[in-house]
C-alpha atoms as a PDB file:
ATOM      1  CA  UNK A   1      61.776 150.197-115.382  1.00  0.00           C
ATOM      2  CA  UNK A   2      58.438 149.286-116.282  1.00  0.00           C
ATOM      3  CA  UNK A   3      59.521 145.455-117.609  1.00  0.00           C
ATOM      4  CA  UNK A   4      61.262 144.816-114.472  1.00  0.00           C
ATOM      5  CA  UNK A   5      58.569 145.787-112.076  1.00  0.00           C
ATOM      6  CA  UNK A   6      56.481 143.244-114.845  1.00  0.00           C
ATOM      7  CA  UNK A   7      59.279 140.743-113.738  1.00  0.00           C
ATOM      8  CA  UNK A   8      59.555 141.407-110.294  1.00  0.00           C
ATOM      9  CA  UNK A   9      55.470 140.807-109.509  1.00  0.00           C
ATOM     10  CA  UNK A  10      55.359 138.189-112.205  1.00  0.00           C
ATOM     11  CA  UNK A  11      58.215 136.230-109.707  1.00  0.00           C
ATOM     12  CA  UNK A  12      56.180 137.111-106.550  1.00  0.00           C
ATOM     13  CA  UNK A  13      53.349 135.805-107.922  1.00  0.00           C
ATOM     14  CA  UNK A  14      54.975 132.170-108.683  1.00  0.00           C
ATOM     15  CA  UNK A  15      56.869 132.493-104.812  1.00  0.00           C
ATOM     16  CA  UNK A  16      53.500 133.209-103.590  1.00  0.00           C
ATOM     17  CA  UNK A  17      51.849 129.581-105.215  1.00  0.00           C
ATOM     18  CA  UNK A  18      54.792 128.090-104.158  1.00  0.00           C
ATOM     19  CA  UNK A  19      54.236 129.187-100.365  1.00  0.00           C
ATOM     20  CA  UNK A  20      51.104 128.191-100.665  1.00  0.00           C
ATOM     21  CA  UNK A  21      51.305 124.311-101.800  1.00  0.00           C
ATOM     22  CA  UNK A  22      51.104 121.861 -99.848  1.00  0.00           C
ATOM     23  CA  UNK A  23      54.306 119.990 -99.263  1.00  0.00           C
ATOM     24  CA  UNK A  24      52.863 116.936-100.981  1.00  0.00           C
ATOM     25  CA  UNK A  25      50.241 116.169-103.224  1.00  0.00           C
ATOM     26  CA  UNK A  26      48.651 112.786-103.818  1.00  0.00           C
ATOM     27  CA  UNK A  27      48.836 112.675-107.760  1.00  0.00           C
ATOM     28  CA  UNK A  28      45.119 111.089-108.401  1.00  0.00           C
ATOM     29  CA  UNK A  29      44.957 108.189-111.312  1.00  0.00           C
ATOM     30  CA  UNK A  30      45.439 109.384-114.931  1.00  0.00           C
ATOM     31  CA  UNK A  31      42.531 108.972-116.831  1.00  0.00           C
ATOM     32  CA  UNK A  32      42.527 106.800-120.091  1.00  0.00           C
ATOM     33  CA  UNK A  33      41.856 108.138-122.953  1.00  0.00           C
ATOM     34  CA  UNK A  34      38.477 106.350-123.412  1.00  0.00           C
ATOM     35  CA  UNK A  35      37.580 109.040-120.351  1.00  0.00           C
ATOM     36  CA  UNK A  36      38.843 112.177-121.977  1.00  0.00           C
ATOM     37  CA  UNK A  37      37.079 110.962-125.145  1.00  0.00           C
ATOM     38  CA  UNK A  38      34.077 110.297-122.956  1.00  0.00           C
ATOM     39  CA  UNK A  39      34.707 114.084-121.285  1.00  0.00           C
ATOM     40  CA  UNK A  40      34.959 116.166-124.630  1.00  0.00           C
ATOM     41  CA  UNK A  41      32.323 114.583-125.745  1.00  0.00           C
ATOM     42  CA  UNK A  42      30.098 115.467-122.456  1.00  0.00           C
ATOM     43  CA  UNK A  43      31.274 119.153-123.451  1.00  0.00           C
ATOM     44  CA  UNK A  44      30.432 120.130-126.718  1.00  0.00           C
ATOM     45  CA  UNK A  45      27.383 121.878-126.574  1.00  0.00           C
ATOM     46  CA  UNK A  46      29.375 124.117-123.835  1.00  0.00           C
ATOM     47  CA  UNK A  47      32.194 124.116-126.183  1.00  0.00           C
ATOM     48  CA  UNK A  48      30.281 125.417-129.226  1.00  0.00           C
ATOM     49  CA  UNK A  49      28.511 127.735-126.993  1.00  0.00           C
ATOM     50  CA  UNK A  50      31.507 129.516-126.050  1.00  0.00           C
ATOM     51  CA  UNK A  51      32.922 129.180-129.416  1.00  0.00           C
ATOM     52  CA  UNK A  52      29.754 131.157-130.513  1.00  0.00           C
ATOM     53  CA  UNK A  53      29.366 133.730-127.554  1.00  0.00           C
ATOM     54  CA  UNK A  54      33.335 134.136-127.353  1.00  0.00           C
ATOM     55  CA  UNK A  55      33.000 135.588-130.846  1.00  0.00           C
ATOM     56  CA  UNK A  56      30.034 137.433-130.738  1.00  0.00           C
ATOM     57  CA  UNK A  57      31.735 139.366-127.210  1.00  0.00           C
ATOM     58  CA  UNK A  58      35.354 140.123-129.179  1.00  0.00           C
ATOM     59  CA  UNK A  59      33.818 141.382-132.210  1.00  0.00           C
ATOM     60  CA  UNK A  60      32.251 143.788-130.709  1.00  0.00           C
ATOM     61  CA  UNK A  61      34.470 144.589-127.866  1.00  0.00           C
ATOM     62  CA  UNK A  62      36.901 145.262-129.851  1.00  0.00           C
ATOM     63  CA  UNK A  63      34.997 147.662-131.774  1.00  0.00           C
ATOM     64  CA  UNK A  64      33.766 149.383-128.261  1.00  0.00           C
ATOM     65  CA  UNK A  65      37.612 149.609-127.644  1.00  0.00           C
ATOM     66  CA  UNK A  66      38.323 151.679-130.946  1.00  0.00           C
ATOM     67  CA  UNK A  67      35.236 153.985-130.583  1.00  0.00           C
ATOM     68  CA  UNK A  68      36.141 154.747-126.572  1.00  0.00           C
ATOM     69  CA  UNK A  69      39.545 155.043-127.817  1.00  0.00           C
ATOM     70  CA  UNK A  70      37.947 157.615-130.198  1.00  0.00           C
ATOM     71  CA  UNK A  71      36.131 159.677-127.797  1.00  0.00           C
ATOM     72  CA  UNK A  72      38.994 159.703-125.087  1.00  0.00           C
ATOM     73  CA  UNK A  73      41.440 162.171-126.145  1.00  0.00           C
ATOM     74  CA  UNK A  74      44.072 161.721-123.291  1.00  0.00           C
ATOM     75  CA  UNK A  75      46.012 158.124-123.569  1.00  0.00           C
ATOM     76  CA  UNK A  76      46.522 158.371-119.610  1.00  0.00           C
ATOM     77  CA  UNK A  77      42.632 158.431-119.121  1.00  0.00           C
ATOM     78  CA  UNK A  78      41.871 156.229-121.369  1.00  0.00           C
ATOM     79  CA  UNK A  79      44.452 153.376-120.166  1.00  0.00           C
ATOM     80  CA  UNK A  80      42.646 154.176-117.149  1.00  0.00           C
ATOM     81  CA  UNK A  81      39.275 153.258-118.438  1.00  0.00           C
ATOM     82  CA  UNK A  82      40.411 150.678-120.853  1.00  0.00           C
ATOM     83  CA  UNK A  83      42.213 148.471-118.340  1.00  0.00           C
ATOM     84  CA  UNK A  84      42.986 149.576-114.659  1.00  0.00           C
ATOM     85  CA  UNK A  85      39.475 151.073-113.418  1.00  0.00           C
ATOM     86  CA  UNK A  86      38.094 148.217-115.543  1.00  0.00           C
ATOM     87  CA  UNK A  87      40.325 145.301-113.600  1.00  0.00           C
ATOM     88  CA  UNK A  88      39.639 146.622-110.116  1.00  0.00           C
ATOM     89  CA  UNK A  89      36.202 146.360-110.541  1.00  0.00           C
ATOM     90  CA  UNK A  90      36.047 143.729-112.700  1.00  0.00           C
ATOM     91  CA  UNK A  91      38.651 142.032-109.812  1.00  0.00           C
ATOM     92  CA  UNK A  92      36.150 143.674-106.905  1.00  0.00           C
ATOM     93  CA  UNK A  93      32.962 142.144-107.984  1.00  0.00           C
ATOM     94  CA  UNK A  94      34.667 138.191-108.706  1.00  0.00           C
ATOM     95  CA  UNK A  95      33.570 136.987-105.216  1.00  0.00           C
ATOM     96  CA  UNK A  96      30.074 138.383-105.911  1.00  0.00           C
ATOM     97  CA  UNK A  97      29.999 136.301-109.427  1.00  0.00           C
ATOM     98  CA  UNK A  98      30.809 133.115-107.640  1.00  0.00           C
ATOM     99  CA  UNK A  99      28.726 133.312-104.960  1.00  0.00           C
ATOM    100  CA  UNK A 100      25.853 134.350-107.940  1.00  0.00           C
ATOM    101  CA  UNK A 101      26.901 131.177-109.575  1.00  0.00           C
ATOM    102  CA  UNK A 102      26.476 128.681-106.321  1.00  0.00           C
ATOM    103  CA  UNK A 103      22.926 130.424-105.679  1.00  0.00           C
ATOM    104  CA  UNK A 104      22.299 130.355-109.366  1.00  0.00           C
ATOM    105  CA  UNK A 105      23.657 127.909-110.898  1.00  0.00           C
ATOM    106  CA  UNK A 106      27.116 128.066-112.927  1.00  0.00           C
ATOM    107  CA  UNK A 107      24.800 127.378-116.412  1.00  0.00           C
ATOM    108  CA  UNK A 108      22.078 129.618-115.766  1.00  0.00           C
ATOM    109  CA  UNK A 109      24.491 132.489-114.980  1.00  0.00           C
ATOM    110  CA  UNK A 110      26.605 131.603-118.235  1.00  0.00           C
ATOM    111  CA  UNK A 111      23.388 132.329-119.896  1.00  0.00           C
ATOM    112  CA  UNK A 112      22.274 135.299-118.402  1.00  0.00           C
ATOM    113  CA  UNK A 113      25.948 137.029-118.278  1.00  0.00           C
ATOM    114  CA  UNK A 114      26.279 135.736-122.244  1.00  0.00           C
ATOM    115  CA  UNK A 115      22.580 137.438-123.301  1.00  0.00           C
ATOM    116  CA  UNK A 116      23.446 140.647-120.605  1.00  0.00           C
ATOM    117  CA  UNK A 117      25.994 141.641-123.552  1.00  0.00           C
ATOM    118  CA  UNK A 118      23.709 142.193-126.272  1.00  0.00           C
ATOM    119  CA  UNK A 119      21.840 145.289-124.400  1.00  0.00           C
ATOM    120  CA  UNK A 120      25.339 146.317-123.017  1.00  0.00           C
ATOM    121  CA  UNK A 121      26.979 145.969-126.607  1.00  0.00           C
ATOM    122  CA  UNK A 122      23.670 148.608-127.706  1.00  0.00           C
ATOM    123  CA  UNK A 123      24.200 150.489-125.660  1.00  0.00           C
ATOM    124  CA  UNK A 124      27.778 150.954-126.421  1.00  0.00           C
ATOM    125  CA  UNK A 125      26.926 151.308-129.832  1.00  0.00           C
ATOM    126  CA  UNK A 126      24.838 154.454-129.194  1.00  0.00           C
ATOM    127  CA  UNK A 127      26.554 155.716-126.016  1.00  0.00           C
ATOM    128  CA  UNK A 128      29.175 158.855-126.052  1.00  0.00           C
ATOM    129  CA  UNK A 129      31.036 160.348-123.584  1.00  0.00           C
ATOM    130  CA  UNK A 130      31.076 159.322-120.184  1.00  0.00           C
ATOM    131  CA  UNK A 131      27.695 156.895-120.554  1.00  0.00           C
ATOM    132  CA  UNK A 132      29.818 155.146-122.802  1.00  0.00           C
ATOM    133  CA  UNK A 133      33.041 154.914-120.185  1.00  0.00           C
ATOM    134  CA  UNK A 134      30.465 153.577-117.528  1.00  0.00           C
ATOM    135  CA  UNK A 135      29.038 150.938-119.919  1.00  0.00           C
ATOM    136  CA  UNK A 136      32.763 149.669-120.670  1.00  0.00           C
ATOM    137  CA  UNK A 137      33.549 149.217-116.894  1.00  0.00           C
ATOM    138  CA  UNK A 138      30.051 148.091-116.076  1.00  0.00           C
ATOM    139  CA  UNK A 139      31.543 144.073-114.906  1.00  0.00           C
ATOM    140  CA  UNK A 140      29.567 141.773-116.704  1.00  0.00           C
ATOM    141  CA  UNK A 141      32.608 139.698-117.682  1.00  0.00           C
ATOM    142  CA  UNK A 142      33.651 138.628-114.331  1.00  0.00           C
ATOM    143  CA  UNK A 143      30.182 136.421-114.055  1.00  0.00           C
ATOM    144  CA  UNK A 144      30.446 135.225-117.409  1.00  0.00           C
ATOM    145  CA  UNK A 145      34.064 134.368-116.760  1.00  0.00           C
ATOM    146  CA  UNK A 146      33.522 132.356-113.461  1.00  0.00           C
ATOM    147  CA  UNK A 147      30.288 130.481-114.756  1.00  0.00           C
ATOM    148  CA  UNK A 148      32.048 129.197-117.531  1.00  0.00           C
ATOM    149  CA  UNK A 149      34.946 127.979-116.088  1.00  0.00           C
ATOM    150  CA  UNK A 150      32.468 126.306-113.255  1.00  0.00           C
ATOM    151  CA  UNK A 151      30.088 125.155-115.698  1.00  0.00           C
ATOM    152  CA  UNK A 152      32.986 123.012-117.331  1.00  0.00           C
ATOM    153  CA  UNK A 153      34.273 122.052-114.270  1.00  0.00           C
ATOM    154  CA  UNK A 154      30.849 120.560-113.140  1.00  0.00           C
ATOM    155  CA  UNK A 155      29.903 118.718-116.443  1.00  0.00           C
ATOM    156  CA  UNK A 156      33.450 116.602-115.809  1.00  0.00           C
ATOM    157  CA  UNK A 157      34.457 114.306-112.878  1.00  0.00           C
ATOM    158  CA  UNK A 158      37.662 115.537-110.754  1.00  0.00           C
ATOM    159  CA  UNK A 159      40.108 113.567-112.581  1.00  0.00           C
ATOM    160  CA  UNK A 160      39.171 115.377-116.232  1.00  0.00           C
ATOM    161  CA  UNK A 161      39.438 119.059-114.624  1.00  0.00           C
ATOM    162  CA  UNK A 162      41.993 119.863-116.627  1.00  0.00           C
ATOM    163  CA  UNK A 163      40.399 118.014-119.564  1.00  0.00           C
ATOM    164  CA  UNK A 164      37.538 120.878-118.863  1.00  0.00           C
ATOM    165  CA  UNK A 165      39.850 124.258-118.599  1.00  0.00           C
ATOM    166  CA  UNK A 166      41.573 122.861-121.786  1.00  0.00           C
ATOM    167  CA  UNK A 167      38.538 122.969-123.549  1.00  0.00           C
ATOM    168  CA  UNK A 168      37.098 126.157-122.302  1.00  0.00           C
ATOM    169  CA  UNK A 169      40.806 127.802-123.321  1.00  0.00           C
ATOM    170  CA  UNK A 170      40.683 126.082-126.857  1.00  0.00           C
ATOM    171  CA  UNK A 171      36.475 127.500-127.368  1.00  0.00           C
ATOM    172  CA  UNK A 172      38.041 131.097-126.788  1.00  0.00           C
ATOM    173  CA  UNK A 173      40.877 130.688-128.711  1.00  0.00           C
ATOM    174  CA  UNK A 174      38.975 129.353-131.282  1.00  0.00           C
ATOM    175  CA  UNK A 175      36.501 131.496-131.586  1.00  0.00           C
ATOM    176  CA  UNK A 176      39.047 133.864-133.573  1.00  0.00           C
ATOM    177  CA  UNK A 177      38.470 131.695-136.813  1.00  0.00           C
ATOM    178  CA  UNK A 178      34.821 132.188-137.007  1.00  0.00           C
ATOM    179  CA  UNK A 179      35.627 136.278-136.254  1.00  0.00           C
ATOM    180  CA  UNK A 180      38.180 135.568-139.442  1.00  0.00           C
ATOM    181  CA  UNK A 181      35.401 133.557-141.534  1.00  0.00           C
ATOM    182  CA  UNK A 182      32.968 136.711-140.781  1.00  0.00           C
ATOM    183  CA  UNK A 183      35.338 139.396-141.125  1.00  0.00           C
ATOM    184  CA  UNK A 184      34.652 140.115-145.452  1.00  0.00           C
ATOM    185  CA  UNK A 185      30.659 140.370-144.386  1.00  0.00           C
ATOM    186  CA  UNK A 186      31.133 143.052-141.524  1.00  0.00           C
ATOM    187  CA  UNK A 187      32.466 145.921-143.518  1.00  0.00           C
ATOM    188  CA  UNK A 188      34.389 148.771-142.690  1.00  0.00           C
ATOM    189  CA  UNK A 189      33.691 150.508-140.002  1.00  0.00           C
ATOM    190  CA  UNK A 190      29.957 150.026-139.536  1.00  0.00           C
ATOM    191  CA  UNK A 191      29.226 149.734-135.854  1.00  0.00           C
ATOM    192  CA  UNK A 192      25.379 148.635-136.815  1.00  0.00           C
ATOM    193  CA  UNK A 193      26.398 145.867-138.405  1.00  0.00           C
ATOM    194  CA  UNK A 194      28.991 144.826-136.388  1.00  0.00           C
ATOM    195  CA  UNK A 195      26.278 144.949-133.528  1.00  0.00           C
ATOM    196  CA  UNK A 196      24.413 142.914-135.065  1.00  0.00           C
ATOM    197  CA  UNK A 197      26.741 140.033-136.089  1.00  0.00           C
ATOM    198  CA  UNK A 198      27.681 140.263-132.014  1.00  0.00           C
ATOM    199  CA  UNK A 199      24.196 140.641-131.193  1.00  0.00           C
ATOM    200  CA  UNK A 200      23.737 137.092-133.705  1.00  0.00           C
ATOM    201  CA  UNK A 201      26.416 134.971-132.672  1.00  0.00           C
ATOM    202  CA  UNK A 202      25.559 135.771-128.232  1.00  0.00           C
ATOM    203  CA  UNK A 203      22.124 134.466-128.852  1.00  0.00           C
ATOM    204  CA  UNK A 204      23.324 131.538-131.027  1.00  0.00           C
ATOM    205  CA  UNK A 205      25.925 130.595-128.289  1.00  0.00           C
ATOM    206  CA  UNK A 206      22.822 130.503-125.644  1.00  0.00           C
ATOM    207  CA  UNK A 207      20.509 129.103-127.686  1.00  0.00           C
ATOM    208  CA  UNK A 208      22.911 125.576-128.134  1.00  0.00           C
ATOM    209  CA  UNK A 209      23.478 125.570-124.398  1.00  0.00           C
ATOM    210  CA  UNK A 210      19.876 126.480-123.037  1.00  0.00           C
ATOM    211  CA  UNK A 211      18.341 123.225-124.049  1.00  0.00           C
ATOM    212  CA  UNK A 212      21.548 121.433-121.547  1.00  0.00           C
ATOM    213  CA  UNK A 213      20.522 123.939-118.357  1.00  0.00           C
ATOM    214  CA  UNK A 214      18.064 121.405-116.732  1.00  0.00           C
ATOM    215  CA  UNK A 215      20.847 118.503-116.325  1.00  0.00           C
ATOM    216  CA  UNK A 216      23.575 120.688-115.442  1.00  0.00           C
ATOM    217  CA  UNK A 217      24.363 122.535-112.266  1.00  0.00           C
END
């Protein structure tokens, strides 16, 4: 039952795109790949950035997930923690981000959101209880989210947008290997240190992009 309600709102969701495009689209000019050289290369400080900050927020995430996971007995509260009261905020608060990020500016709220972890992963660390339940819902990720998809999508021209969300997809994506390089230094179970390596690799990943915030947007 469950998979085919999955199915059944996974196939609205493509009728409801459809709908909604317009009967024709002019296709704009391919770019060369001088300009996607050009483009990657205008994006690597972002890209190492998120490559950096990406880590720093999984490792520790997912080490907030096992310790909630630890203090939540029921299974049916904590899914509702973990992931539904989480996305309706996290989905309530979206507009908010992106109008923070036009009166901000889409780099300057990277930043903040990206440094706004390290207190919020501390806090996590010594939270219990319901304290730590608030801290996981608090929605921080939803401005980090839409800066750095807008903060790509600025440093490019129109016709390398795609160029931009490729390379904020692979930065996340790889950010795995460095959690797989670190993973024999963080030991077992040791929150503190774990805190710290998140704590580390956040302020590295602002710390290559601050010096960039004055040219970009």
């Amino acid at each position: 039952m469950e998979f085919s309600l999955a199915g059944i709102l996974v196939g609205a969701g493509y009728v409801v795109a459809a709908a909604s495009t317009p009967g024709s689209l002019e296709a704009p000019t391919p770019p060369g790949l001088g300009d996607v050289a050009r483009g990657l290369a205008g994006l690597r400080f972002l890209a190492v950035s998120l490559v950096l900050s990406s880590a720093g927020l999984s490792l520790f995430a997912g080490a907030a997930a096992l310790k909630l996971r630890a203090e939540i007995r029921s299974p049916v509260l904590y899914g509702l923690v973990f992931a539904t009261i989480t996305a309706l905020v996290g989905a309530a608060v979206r507009p908010l981000a992106g109008w923070a990020s036009d009166r901000l500016g889409h780099v300057r709220l990277l930043l903040a959101s990206t440094l706004a972890y390290i207190p919020l992963a501390y806090g996590m660390l010594v939270a219990h209880g319901l304290l730590l339940a608030a801290l996981w819902v608090l929605p921080v990720y939803p401005f980090r989210d839409v800066a750095m998809m807008l903060s790509a999508s600025t440093m490019l021209p129109e016709s390398l947008q795609a160029t931009a969300a490729g390379v904020v997809s692979f930065s996340n994506s790889l950010s795995g290997l460095v959690l797989a390089v670190l993973s024999p230094a963080l030991g077992r179970g040791d929150l503190v240190r774990v805190f710290l390596f998140s704590a580390l690799l956040l302020g590295s990943g602002v710390a290559v992009l601050a010096p960039y915030m004055s040219k970009a947007k």
